[in-house]
PDB file of N, CA and C in Angstrom:
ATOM      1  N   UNK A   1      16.008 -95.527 -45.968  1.00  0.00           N
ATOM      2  CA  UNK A   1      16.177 -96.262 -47.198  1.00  0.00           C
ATOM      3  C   UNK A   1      16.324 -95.268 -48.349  1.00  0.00           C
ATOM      4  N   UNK A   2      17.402 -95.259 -49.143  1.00  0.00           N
ATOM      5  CA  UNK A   2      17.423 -94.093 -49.997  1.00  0.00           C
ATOM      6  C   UNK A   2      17.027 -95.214 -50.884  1.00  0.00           C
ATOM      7  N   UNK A   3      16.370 -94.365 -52.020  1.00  0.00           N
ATOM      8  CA  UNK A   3      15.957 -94.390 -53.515  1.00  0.00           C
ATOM      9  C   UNK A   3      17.053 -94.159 -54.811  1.00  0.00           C
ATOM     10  N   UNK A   4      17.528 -95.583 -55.363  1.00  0.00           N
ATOM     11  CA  UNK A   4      18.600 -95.745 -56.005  1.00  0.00           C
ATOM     12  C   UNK A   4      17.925 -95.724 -57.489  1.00  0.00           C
ATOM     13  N   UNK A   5      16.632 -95.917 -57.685  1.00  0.00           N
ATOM     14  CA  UNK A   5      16.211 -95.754 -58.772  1.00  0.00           C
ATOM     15  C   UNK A   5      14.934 -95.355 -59.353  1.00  0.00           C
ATOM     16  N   UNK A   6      14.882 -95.037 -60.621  1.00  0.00           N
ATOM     17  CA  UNK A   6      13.197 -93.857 -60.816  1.00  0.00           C
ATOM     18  C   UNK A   6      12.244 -95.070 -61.070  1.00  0.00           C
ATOM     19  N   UNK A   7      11.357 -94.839 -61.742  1.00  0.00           N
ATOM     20  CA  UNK A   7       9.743 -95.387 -62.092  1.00  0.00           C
ATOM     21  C   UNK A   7      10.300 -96.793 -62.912  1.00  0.00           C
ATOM     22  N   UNK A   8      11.126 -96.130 -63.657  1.00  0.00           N
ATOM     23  CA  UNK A   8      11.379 -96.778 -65.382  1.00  0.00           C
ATOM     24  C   UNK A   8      12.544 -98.374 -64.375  1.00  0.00           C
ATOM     25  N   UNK A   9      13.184 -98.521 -63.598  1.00  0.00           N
ATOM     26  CA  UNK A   9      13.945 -99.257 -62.953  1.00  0.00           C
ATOM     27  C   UNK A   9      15.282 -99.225 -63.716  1.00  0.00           C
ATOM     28  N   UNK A  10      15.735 -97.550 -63.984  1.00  0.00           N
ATOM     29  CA  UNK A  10      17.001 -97.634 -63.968  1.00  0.00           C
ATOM     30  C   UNK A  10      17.299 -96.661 -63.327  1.00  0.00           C
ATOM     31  N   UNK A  11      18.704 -96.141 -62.967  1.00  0.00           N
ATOM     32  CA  UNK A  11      19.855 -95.742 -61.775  1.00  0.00           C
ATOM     33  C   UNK A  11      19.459 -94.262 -62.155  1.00  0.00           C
ATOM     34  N   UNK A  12      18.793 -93.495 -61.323  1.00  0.00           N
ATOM     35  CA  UNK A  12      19.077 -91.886 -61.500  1.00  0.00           C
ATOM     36  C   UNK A  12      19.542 -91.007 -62.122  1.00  0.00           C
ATOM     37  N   UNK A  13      19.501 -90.657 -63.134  1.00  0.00           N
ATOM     38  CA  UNK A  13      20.460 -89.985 -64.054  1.00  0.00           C
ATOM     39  C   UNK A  13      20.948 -90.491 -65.172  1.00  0.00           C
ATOM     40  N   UNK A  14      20.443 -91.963 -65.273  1.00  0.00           N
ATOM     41  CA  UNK A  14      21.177 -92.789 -66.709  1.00  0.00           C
ATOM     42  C   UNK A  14      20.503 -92.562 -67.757  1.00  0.00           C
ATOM     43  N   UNK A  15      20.793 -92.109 -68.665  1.00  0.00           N
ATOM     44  CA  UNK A  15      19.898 -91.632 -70.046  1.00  0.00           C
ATOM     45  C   UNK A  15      19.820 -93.419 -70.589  1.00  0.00           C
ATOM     46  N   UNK A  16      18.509 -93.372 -71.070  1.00  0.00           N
ATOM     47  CA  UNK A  16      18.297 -94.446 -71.699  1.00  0.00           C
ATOM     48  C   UNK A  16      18.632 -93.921 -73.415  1.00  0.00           C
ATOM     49  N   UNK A  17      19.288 -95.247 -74.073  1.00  0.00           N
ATOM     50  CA  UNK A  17      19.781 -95.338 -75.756  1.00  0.00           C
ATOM     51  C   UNK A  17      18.613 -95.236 -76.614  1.00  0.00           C
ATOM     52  N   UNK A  18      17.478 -95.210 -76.173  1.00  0.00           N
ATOM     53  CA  UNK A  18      16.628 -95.379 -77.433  1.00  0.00           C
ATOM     54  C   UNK A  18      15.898 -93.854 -77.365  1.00  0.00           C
ATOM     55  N   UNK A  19      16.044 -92.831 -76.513  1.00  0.00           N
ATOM     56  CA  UNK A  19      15.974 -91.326 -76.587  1.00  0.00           C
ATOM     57  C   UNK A  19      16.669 -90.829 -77.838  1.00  0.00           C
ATOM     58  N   UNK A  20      15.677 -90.027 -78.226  1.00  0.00           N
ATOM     59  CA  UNK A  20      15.852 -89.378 -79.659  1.00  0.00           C
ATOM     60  C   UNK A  20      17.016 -88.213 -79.462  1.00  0.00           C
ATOM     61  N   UNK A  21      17.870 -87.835 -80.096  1.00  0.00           N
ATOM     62  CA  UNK A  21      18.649 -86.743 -80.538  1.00  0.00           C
ATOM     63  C   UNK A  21      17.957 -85.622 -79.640  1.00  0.00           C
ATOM     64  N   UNK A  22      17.215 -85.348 -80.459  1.00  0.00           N
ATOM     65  CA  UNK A  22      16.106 -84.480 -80.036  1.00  0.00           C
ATOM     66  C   UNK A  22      15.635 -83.861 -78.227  1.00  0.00           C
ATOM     67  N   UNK A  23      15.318 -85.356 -77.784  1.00  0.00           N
ATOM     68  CA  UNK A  23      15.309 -85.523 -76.184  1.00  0.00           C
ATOM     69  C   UNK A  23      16.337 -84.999 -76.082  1.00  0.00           C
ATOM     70  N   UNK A  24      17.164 -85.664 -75.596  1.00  0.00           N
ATOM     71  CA  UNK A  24      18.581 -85.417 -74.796  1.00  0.00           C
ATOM     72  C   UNK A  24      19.240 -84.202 -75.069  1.00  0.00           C
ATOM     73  N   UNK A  25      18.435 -83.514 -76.198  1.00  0.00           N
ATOM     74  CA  UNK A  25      19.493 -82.178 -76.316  1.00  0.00           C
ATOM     75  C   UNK A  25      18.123 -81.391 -75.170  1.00  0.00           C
ATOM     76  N   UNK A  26      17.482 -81.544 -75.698  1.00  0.00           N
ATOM     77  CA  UNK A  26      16.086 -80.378 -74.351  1.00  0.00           C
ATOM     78  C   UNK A  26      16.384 -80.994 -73.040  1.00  0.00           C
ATOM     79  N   UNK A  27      16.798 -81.819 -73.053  1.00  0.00           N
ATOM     80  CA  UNK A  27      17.168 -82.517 -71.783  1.00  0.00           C
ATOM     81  C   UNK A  27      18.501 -81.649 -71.472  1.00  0.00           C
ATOM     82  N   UNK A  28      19.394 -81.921 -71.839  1.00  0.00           N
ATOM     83  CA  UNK A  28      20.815 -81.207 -71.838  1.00  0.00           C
ATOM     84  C   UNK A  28      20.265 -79.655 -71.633  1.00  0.00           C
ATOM     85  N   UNK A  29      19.740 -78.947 -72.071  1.00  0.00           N
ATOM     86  CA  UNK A  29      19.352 -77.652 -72.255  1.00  0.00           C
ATOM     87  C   UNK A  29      18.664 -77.274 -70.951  1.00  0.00           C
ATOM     88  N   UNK A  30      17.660 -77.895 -70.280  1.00  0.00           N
ATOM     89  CA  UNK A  30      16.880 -77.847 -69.382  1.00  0.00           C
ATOM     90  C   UNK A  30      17.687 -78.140 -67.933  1.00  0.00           C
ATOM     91  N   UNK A  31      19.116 -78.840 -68.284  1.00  0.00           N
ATOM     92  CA  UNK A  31      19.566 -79.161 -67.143  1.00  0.00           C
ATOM     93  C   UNK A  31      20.796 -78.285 -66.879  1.00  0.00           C
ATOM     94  N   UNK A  32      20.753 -77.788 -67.922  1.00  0.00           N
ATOM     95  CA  UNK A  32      22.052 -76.076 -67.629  1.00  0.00           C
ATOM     96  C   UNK A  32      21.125 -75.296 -67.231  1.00  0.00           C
ATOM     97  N   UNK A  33      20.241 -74.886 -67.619  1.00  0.00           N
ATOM     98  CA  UNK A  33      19.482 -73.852 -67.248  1.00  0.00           C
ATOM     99  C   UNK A  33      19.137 -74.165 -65.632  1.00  0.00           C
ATOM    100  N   UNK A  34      18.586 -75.720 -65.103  1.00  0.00           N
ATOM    101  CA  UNK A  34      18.734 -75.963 -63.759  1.00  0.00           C
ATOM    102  C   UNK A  34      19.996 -75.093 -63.021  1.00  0.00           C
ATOM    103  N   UNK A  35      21.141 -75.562 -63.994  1.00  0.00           N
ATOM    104  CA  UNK A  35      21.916 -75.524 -62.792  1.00  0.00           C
ATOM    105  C   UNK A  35      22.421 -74.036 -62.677  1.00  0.00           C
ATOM    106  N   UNK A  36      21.961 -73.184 -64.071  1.00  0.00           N
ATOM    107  CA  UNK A  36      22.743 -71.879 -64.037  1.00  0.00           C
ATOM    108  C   UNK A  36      21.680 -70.783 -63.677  1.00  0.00           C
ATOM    109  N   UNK A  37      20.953 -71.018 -63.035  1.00  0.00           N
ATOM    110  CA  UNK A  37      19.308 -70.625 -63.422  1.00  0.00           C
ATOM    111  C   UNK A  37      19.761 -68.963 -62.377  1.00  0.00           C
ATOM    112  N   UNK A  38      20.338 -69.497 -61.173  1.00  0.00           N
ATOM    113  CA  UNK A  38      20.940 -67.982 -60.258  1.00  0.00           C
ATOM    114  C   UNK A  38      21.962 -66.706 -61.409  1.00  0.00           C
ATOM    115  N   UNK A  39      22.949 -67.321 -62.007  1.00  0.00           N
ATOM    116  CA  UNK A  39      23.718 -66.680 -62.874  1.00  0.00           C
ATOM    117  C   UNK A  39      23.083 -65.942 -64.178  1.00  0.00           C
ATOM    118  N   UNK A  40      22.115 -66.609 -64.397  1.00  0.00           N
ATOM    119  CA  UNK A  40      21.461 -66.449 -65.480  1.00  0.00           C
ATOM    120  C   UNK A  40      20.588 -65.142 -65.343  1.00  0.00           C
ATOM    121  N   UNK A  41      19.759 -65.563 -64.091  1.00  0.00           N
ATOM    122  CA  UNK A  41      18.999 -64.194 -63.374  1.00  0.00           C
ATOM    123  C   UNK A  41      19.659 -63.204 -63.206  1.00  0.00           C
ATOM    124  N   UNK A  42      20.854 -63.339 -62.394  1.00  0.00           N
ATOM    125  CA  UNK A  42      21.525 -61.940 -62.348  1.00  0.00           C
ATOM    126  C   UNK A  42      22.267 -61.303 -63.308  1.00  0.00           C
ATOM    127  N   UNK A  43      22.905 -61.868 -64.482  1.00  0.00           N
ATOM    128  CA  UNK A  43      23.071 -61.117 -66.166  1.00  0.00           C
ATOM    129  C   UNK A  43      22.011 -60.519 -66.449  1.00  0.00           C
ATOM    130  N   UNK A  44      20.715 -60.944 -66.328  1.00  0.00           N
ATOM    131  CA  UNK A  44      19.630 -60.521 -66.928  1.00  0.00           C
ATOM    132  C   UNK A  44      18.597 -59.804 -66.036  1.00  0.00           C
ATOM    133  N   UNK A  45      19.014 -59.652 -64.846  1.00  0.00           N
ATOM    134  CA  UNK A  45      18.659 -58.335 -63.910  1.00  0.00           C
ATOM    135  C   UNK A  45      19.474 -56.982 -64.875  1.00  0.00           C
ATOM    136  N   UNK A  46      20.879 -57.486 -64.780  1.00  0.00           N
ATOM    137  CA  UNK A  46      21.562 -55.976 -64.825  1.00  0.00           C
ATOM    138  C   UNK A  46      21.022 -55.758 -66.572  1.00  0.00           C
ATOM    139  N   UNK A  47      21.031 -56.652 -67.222  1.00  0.00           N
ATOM    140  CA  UNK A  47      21.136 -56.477 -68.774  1.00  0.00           C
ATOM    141  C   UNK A  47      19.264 -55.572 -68.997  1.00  0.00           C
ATOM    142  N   UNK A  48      18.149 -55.871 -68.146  1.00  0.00           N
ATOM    143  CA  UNK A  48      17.560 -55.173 -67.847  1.00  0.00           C
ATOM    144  C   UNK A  48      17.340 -54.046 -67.349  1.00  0.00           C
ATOM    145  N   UNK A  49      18.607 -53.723 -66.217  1.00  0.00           N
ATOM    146  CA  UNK A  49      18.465 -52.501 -65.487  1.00  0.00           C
ATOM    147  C   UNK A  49      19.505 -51.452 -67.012  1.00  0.00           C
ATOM    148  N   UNK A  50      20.223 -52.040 -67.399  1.00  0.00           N
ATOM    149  CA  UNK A  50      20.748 -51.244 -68.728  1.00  0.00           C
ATOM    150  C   UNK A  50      20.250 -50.666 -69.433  1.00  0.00           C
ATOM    151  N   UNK A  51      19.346 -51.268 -69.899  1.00  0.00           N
ATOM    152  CA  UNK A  51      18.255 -50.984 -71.098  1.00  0.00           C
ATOM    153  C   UNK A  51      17.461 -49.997 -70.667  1.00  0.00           C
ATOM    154  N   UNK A  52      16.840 -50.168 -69.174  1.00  0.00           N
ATOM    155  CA  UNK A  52      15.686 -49.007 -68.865  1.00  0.00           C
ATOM    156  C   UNK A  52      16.821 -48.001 -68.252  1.00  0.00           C
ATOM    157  N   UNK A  53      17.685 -48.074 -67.851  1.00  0.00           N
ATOM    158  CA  UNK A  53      18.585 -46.465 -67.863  1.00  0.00           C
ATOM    159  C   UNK A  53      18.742 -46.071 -68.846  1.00  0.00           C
ATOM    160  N   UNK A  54      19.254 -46.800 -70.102  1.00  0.00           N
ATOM    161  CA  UNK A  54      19.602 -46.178 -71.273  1.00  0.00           C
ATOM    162  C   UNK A  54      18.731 -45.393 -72.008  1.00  0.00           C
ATOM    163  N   UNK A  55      17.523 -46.379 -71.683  1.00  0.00           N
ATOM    164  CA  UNK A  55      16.218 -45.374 -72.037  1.00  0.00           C
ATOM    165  C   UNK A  55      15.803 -43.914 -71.538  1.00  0.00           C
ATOM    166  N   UNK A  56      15.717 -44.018 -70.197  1.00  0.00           N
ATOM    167  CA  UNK A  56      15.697 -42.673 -69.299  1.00  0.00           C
ATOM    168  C   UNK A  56      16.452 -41.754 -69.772  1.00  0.00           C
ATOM    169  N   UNK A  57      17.976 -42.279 -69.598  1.00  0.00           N
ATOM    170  CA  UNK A  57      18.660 -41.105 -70.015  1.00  0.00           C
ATOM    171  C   UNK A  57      18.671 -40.499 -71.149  1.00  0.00           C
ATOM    172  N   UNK A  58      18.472 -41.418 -72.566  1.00  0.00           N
ATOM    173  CA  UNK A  58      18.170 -41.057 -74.013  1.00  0.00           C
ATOM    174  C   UNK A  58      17.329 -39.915 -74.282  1.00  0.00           C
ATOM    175  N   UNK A  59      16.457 -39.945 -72.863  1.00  0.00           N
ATOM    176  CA  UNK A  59      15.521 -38.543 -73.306  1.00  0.00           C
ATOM    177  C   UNK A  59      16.016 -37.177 -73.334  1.00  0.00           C
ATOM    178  N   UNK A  60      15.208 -36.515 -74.283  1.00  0.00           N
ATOM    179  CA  UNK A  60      15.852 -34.962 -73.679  1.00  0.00           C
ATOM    180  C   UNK A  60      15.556 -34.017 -72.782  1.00  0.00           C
ATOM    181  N   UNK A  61      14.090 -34.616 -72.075  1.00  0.00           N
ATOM    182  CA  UNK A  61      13.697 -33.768 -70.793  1.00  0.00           C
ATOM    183  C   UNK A  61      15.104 -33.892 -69.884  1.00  0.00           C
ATOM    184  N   UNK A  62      15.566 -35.579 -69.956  1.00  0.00           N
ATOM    185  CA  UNK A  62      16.432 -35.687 -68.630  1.00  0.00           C
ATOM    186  C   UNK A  62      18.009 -35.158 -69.255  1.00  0.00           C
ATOM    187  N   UNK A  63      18.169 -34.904 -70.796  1.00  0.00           N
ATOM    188  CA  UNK A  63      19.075 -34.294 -70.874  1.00  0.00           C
ATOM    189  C   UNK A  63      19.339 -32.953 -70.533  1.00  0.00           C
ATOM    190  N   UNK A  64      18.115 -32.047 -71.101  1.00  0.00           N
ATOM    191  CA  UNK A  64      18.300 -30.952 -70.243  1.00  0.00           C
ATOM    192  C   UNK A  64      18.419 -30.457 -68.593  1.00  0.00           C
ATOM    193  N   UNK A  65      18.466 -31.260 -67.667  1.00  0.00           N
ATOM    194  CA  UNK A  65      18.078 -31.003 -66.101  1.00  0.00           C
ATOM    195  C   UNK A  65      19.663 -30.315 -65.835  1.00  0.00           C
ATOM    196  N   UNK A  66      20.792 -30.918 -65.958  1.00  0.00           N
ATOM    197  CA  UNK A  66      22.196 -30.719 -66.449  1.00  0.00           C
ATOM    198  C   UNK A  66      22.707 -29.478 -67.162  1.00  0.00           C
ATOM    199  N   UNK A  67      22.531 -29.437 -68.277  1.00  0.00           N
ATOM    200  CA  UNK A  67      22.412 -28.153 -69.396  1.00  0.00           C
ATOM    201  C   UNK A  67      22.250 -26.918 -68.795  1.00  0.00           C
ATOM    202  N   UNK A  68      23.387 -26.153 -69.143  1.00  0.00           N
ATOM    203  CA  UNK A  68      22.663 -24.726 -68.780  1.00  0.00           C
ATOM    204  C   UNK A  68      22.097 -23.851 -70.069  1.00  0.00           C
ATOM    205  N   UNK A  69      21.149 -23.635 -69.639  1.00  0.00           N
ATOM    206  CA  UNK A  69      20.073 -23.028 -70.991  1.00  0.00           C
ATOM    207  C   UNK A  69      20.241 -21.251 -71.286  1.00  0.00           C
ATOM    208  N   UNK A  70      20.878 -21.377 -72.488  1.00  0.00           N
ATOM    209  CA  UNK A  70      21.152 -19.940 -72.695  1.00  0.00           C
ATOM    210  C   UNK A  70      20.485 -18.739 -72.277  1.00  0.00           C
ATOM    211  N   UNK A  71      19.219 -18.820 -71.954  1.00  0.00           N
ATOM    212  CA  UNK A  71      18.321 -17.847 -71.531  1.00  0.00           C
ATOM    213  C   UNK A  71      18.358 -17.138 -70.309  1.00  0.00           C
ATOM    214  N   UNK A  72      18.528 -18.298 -69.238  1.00  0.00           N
ATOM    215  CA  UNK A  72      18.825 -18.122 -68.268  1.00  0.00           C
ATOM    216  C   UNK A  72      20.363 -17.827 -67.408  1.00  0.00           C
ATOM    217  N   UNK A  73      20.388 -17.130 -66.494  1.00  0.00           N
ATOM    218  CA  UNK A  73      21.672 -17.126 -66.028  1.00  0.00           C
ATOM    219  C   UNK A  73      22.036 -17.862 -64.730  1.00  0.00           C
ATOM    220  N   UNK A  74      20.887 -18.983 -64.067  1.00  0.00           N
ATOM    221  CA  UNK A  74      21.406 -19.579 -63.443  1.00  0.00           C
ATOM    222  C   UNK A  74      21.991 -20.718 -63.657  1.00  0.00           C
ATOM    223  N   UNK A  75      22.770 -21.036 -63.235  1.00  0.00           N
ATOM    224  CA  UNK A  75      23.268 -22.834 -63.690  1.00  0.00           C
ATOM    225  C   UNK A  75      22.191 -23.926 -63.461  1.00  0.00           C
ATOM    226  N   UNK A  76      21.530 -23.729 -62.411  1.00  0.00           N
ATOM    227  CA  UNK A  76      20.798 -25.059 -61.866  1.00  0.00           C
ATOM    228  C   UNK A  76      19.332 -24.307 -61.849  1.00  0.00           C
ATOM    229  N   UNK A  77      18.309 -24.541 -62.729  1.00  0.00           N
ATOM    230  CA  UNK A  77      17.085 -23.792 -62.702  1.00  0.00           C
ATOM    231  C   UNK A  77      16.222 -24.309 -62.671  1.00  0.00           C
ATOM    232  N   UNK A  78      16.093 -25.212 -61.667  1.00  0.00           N
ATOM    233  CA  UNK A  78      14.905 -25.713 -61.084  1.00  0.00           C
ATOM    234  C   UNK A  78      15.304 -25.774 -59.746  1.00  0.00           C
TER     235      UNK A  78
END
C-alpha cells in the first residue's frame, strides 16, 4: 500500500496557500541544498583544499626549500 499522502491530508509535495513568503522560500532553500548537497561538498572540499595550500605555500620556510641560497654552493641543501 503506498502512502499518497502526509499527516496534514494533502498529496506529497503540495505546498499549502496559507504558508508565509517566508516558509516557502527556507523551504525552497532547504530543498536545493537536499538535492545539491553531493555538488556542493565537492566545490567546497577543493575550495578548502585551496586555501590550506595557498597557505603552506605563502610561507617562506617552504619558499626557501627551492631557492638556491647564495651562501651555499649546492643547489639542493638539505
Amino acid at each position: 500500500m503506498a502512502r499518497s499522502s502526509s499527516r496534514q491530508g494533502r498529496p506529497i509535495g503540495a505546498r499549502r496557500r496559507d504558508e508565509s513568503m517566508l516558509t516557502r522560500m527556507v523551504n525552497s532553500v532547504f530543498s536545493f541544498l537536499k538535492y545539491a548537497e553531493f555538488e556542493i561538498l565537492f566545490v567546497l572540499f577543493f575550495v578548502v583544499a585551496f586555501v590550506v595550500f595557498k597557505d603552506l605555500t605563502s610561507r617562506p620556510e617552504y619558499n626557501q626549500i627551492l631557492v638556491k641560497k647564495p651562501d651555499s654552493g649546492d643547489w639542493w641543501p638539505y
